[in-house]
Protein backbone atom coordinates (compact mmCIF):
# COMPACT_ATOMS: atom_id res chain seq x y z
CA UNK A 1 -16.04 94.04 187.00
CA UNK A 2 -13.30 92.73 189.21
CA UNK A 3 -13.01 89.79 187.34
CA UNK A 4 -12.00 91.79 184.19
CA UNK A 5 -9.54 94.17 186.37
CA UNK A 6 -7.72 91.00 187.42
CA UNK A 7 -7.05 89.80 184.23
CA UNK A 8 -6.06 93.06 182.84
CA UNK A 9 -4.21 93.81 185.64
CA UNK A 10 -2.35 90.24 185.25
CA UNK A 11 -1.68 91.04 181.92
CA UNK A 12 -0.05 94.60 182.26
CA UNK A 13 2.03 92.52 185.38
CA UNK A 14 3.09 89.40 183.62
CA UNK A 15 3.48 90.92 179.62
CA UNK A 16 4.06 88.03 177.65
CA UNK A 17 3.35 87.94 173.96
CA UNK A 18 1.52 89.91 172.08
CA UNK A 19 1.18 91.87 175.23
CA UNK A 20 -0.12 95.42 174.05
CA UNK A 21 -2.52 93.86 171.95
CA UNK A 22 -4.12 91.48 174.69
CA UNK A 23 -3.58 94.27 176.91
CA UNK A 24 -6.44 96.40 175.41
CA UNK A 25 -8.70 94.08 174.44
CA UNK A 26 -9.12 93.32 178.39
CA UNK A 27 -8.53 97.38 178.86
CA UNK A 28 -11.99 97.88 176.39
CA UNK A 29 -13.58 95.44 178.49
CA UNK A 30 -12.81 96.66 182.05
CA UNK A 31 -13.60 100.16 181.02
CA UNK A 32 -17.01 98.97 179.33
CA UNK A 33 -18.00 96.89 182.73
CA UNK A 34 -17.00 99.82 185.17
CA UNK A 35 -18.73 102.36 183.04
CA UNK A 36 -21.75 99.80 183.71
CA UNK A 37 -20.91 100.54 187.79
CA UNK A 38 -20.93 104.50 187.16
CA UNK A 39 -24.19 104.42 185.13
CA UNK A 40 -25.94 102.66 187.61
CA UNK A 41 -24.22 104.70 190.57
CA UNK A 42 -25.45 107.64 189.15
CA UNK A 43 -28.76 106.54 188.08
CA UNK A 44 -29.04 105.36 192.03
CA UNK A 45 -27.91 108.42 193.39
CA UNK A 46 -30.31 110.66 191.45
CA UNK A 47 -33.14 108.43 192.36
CA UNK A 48 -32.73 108.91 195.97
CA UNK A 49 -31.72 112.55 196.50
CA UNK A 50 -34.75 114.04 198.50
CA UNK A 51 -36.24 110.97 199.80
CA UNK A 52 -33.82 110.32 203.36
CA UNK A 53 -32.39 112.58 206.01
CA UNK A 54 -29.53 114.32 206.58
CA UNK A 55 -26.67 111.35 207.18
CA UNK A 56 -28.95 109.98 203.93
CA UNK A 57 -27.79 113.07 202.28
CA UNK A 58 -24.09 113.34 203.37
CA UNK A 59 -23.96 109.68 202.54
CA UNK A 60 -25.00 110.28 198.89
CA UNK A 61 -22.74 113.19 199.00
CA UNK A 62 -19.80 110.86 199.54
CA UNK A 63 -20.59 108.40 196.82
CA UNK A 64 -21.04 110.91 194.46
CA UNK A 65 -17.58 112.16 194.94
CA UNK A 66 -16.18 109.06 194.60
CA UNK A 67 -18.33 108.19 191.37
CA UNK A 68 -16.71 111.81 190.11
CA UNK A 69 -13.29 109.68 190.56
CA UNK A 70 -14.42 106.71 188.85
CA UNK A 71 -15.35 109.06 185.80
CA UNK A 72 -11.93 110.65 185.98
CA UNK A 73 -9.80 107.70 186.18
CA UNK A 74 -11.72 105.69 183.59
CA UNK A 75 -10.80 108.30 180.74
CA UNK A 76 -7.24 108.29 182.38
CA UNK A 77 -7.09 104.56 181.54
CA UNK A 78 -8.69 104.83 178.17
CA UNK A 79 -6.41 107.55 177.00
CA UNK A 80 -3.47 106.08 178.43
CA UNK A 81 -3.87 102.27 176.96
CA UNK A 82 -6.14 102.38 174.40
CA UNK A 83 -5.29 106.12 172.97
CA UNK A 84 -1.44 105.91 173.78
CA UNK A 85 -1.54 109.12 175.00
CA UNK A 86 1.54 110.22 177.71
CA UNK A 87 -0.38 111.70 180.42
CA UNK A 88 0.62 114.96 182.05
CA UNK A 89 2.09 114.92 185.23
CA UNK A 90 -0.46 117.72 186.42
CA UNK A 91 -3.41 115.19 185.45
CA UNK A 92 -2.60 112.45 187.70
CA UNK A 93 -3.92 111.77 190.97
CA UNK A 94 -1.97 109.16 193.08
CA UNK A 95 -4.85 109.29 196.20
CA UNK A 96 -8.25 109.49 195.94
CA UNK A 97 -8.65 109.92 199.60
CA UNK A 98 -5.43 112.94 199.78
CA UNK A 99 -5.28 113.51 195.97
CA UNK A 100 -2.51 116.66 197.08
CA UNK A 101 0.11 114.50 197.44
CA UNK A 102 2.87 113.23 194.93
CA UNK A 103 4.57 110.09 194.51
CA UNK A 104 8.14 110.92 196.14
CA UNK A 105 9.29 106.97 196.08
CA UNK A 106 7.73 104.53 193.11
CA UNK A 107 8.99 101.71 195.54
CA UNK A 108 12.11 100.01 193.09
CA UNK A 109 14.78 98.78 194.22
CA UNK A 110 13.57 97.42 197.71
CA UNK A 111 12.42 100.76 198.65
CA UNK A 112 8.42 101.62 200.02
CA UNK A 113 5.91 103.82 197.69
CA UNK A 114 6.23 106.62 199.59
CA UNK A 115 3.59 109.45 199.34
CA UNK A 116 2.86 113.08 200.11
CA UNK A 117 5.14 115.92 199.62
CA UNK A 118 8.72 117.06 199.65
CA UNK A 119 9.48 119.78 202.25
CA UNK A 120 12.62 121.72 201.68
CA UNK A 121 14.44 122.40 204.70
CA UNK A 122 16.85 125.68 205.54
CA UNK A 123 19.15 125.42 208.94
CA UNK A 124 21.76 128.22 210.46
CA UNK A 125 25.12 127.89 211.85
CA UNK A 126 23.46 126.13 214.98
CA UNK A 127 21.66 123.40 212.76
CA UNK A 128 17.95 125.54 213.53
CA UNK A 129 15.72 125.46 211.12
CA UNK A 130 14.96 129.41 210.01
CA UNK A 131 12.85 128.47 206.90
CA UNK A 132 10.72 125.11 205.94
CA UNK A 133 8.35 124.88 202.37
CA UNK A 134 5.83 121.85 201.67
CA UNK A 135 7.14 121.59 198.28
CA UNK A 136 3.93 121.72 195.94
CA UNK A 137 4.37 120.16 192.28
CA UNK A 138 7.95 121.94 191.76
CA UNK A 139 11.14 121.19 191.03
CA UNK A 140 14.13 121.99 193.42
CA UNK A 141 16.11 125.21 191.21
CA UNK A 142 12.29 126.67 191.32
CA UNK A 143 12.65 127.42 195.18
CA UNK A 144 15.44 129.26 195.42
CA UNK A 145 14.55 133.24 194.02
CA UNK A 146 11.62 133.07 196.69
CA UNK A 147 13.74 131.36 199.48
CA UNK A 148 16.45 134.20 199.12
CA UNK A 149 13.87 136.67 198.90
CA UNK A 150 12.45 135.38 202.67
CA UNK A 151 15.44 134.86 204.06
CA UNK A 152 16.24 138.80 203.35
CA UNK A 153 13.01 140.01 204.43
CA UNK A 154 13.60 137.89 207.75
CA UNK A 155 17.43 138.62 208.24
CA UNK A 156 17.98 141.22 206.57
CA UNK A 157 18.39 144.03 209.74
CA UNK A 158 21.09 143.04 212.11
CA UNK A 159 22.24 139.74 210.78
CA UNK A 160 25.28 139.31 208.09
CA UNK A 161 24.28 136.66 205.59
CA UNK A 162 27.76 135.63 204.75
CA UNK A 163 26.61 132.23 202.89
CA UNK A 164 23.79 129.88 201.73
CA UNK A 165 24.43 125.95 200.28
CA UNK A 166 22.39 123.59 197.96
CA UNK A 167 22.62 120.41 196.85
CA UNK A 168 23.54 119.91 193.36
CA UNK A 169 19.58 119.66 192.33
CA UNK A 170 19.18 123.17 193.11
CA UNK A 171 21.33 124.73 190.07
CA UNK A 172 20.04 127.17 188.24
CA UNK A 173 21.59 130.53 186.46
CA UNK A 174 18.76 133.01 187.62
CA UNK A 175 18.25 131.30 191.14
CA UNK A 176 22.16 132.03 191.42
CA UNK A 177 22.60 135.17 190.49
CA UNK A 178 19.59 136.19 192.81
CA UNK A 179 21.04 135.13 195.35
CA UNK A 180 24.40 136.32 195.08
CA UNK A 181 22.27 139.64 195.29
CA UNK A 182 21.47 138.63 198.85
CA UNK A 183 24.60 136.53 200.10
CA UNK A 184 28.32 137.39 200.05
CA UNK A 185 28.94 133.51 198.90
CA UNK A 186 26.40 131.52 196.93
CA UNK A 187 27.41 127.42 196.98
CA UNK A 188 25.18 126.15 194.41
CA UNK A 189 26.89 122.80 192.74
CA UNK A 190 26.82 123.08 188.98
CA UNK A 191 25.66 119.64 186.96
CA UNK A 192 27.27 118.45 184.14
CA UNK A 193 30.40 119.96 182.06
CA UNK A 194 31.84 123.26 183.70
CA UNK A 195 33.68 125.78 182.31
CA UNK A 196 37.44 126.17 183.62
CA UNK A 197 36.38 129.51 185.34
CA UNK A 198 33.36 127.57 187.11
CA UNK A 199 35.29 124.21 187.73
CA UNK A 200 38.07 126.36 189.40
CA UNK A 201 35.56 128.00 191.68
CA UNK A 202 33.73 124.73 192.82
CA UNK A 203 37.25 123.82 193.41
CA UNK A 204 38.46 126.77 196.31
CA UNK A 205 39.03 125.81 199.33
CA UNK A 206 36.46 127.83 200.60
CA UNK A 207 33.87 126.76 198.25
CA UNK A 208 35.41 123.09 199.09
CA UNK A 209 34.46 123.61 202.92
CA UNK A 210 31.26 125.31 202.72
CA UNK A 211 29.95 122.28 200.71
CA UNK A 212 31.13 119.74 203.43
CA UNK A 213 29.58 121.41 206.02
CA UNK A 214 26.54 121.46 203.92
CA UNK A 215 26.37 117.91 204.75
CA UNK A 216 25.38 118.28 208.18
CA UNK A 217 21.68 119.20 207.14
CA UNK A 218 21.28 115.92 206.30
CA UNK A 219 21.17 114.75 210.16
CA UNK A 220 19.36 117.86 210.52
CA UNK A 221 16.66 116.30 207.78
CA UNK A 222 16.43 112.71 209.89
CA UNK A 223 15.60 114.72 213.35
CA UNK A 224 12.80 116.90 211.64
CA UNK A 225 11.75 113.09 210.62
CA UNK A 226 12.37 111.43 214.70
CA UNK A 227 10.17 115.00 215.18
CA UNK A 228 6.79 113.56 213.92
CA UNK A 229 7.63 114.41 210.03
CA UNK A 230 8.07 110.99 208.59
CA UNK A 231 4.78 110.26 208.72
CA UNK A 232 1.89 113.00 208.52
CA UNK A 233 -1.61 110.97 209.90
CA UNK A 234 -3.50 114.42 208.90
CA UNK A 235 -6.23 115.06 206.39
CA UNK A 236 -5.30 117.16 204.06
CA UNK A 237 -2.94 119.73 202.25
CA UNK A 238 -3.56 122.51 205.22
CA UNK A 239 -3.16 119.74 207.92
CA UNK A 240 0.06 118.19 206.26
CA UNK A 241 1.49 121.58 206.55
CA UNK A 242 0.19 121.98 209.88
CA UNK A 243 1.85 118.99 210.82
CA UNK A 244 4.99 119.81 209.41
CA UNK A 245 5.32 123.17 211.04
CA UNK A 246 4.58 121.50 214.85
CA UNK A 247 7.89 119.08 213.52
CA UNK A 248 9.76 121.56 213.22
CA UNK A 249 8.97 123.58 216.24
CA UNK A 250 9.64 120.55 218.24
CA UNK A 251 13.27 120.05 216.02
CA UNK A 252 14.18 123.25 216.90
CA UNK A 253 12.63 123.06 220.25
CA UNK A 254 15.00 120.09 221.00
CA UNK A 255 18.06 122.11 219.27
CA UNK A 256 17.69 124.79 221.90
CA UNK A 257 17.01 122.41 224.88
CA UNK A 258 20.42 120.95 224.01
CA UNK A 259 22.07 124.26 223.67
CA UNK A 260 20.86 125.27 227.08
CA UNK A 261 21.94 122.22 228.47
CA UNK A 262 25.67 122.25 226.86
CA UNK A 263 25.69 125.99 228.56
CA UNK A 264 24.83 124.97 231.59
CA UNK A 265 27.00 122.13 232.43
CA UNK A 266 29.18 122.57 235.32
CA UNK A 267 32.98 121.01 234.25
CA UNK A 268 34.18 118.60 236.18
CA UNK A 269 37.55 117.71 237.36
CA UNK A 270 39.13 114.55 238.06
CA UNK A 271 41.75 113.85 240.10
CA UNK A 272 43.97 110.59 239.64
CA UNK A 273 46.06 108.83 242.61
CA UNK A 274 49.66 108.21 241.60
CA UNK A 275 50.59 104.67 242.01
CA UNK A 276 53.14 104.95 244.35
């Protein structure tokens, strides 16, 4: 079977003429050699259930999970290259050992296949973090109702909530006018062609300087990473958000050790001789 994946593999790498067509000729014969492999694993599996003890049994266990994801991802290849079909984004699984987590980086360009989940990030005045999401198969503008509705519930007595910024992958009309519900001034970058009423907006002066200082949660972003977030070594979706949340304790743990220290620095002065 690994012979066959090779060549089809080479194939789908290299193209070449009469690519598609060579391309499932080899496809037809992987698929018919691994559904050999999961015929057999099956047949093996069912033969020795019963007949071993326990580590026997969780050992079988295993195998038959993965021969469940040898079944799934041979009709995922035969409807993809020999059907044609466009497979739905729900449907694919980029991890058989996490299969939670999304492909955030396909790895063009010079850049790494990067894995796992997007977490969207809010910070105050002070650059703390007062609200963090693992971001679970949705797109940016689909955050924002709920994250205005949290940060009311959460600020809502004794705090004035004179603003909130996006980036411009956030737009949406109902996530704006939510949140103008909640917030005296709603930044929230509009793509594409604006109307003169909306261009002249997004070009105030205060709208202007609420966006630049928007740009400081991106250093805010690479300390949640120097916290531990950059790379999550735990199993699973409940400890990837685990792991998030101790990140961002210990950002905002380090955010308040420097405030303390800035407040409790004693000034110096320095006195200069005059040259006589």
């Amino acid at each position: 079977m690994y012979n066959s994946y090779r060549k089809t593999s080479n194939i789908h790498r290299l193209k070449g003429k009469n690519y598609q067509s060579r391309l499932k000729v080899s496809t037809k014969e992987y698929i018919k050699n691994a559904n050999s492999v999961l015929v057999r694993t099956k047949n093996a599996v069912a033969a020795l259930r019963g007949k071993g003890d326990l580590m026997d049994e969780i050992t079988l266990d295993i195998v038959e999970e993965f021969h469940k994801w040898g079944v799934k991802h041979e009709d995922l290849v035969r409807r993809r290259i020999i059907l044609g079909e466009q497979i739905p984004h729900s449907e694919k699984v980029f991890s058989i050992f996490e299969p939670h987590v999304e492909w955030l980086q396909k790895g063009k360009a010079g850049k790494k296949v990067e894995l796992g989940h997007n977490v969207s990030v809010t910070t105050d005045q002070w650059s703390f973090i007062v609200d963090w999401e693992v971001v679970e198969k949705q797109s940016d503008k689909q955050l924002t109702i709920a994250l205005g509705k949290r940060l009311e519930g959460r600020f809502a007595e004794g705090y004035a909530l004179e603003s909130i910024s996006f980036d411009r992958g956030y737009y949406s009309m109902l996530g704006e006018k939510a949140l103008k519900a909640i917030f005296d001034k709603v930044v929230m970058p509009k793509p594409g062609k604006k109307t003169e009423e909306r261009q002249k907006e997004e070009s105030s002066q205060e709208f202007s300087a609420l966006r630049r200082a928007h740009s400081a949660v991106e250093s805010n972003i690479n300390e949640l990473e120097q916290s531990g977030a950059n790379k999550v070594p735990d199993k699973g979706l409940k400890g990837f958000k685990k792991y998030v949340a101790w990140s961002v304790l210990a950002h905002n743990l380090k955010r308040l050790g420097r405030a303390v220290i800035e407040a409790e620095a004693i000034p110096t002065v320095k006195f200069y001789r005059k040259a006589a």
